[in-house]
PDB file of N, CA and C in Angstrom:
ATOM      1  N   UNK A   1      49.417 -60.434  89.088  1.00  0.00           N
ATOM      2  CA  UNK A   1      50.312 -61.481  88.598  1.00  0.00           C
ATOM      3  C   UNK A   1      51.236 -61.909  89.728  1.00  0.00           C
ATOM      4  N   UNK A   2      51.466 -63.528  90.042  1.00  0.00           N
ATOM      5  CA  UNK A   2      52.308 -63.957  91.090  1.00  0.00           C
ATOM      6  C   UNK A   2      53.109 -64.760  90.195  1.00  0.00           C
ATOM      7  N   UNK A   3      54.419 -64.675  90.755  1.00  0.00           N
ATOM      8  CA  UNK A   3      55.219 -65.744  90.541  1.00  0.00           C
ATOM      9  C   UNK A   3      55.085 -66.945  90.946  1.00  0.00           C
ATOM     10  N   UNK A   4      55.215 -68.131  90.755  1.00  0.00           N
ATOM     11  CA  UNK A   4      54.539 -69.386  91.264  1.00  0.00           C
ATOM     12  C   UNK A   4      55.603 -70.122  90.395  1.00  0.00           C
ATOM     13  N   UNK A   5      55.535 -71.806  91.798  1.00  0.00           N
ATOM     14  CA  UNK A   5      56.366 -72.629  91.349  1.00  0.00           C
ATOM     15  C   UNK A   5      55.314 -73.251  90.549  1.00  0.00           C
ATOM     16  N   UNK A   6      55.073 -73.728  89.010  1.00  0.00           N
ATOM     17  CA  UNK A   6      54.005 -74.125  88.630  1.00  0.00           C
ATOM     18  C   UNK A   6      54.770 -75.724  87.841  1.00  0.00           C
ATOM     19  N   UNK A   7      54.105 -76.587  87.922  1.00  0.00           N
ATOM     20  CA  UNK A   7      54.190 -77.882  86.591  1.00  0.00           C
ATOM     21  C   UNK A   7      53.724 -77.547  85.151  1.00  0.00           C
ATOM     22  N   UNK A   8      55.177 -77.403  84.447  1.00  0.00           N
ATOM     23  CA  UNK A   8      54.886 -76.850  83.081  1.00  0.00           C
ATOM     24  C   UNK A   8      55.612 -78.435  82.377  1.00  0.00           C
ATOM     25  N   UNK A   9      55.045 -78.954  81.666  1.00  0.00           N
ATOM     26  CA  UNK A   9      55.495 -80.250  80.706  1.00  0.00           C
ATOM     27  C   UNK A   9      56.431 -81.621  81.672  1.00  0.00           C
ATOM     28  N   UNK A  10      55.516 -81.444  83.039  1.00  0.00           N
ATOM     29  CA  UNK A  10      56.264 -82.737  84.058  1.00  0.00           C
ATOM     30  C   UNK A  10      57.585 -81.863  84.604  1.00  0.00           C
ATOM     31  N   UNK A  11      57.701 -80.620  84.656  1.00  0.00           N
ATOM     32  CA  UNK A  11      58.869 -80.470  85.154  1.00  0.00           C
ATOM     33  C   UNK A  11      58.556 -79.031  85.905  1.00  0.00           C
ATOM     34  N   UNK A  12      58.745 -78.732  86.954  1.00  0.00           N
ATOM     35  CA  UNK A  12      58.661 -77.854  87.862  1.00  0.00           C
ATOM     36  C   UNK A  12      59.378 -76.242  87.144  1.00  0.00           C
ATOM     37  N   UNK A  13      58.806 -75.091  87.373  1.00  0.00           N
ATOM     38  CA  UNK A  13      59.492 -74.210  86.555  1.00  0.00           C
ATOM     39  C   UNK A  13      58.649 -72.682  87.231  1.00  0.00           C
ATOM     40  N   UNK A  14      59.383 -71.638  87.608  1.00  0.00           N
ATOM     41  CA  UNK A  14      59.063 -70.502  88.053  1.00  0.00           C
ATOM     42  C   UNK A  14      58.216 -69.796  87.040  1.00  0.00           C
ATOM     43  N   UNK A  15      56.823 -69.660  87.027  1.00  0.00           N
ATOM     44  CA  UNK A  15      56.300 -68.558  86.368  1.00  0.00           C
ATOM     45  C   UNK A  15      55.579 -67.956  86.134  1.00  0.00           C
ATOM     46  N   UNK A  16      55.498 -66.703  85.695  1.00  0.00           N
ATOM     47  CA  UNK A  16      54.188 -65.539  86.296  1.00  0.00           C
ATOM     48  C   UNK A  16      52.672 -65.953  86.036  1.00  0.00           C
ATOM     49  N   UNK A  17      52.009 -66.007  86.853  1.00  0.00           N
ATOM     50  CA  UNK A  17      50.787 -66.490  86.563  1.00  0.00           C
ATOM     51  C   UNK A  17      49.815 -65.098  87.043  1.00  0.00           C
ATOM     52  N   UNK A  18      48.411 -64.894  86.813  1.00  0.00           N
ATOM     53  CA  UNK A  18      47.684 -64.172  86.789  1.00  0.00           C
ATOM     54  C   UNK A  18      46.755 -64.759  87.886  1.00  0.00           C
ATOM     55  N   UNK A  19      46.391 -63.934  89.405  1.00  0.00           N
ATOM     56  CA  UNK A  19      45.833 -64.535  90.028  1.00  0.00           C
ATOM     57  C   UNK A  19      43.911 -65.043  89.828  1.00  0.00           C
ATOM     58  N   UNK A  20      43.520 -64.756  88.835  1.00  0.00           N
ATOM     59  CA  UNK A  20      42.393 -65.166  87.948  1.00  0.00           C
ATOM     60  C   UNK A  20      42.696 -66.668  87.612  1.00  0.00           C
ATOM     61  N   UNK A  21      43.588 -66.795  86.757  1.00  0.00           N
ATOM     62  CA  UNK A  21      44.427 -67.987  86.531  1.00  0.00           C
ATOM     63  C   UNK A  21      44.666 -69.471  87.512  1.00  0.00           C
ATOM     64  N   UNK A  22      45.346 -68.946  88.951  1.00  0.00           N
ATOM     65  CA  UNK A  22      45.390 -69.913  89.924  1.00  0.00           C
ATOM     66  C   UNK A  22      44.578 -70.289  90.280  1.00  0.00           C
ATOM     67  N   UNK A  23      43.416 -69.223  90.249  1.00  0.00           N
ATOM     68  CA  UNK A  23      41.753 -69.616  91.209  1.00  0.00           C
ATOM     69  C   UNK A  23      40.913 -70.131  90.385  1.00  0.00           C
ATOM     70  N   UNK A  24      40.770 -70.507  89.182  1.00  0.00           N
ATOM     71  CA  UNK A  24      39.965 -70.901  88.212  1.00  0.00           C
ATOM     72  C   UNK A  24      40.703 -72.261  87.693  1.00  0.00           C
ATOM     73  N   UNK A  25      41.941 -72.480  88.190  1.00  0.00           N
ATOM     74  CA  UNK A  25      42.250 -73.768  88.158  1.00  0.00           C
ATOM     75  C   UNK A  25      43.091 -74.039  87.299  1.00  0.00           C
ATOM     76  N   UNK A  26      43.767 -72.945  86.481  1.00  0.00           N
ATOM     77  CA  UNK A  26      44.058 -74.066  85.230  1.00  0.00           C
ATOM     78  C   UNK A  26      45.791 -73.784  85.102  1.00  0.00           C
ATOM     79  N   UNK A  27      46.265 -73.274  86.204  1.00  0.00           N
ATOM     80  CA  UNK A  27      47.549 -73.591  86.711  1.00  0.00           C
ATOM     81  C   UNK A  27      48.047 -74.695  87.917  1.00  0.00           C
ATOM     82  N   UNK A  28      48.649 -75.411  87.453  1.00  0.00           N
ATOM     83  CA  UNK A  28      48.846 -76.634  88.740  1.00  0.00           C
ATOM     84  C   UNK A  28      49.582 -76.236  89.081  1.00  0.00           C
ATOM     85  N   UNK A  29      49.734 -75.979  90.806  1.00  0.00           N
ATOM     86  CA  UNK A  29      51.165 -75.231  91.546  1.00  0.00           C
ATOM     87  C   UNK A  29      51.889 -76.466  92.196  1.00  0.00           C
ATOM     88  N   UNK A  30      52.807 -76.369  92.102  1.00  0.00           N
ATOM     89  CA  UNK A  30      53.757 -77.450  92.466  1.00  0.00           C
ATOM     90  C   UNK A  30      53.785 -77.665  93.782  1.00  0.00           C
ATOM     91  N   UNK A  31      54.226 -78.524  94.428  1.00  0.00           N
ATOM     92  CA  UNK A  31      54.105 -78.470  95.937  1.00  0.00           C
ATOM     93  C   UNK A  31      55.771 -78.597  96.501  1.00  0.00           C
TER      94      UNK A  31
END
């Protein structure tokens, strides 16, 4: 699990994501 700046509802927001998760795509990381 990483912390990540992720796009949750158009608005930028810190939160734990599962690195399965980031690599399969279905977290958008903020830039």
């Amino acid at each position: 699990i990483q912390r990540v700046k992720a796009v949750v509802d158009g608005t930028t927001k810190r939160i734990n994501v599962c690195t399965k998760c980031l690599k399969s795509g279905k977290v958008e990381r903020a830039l």
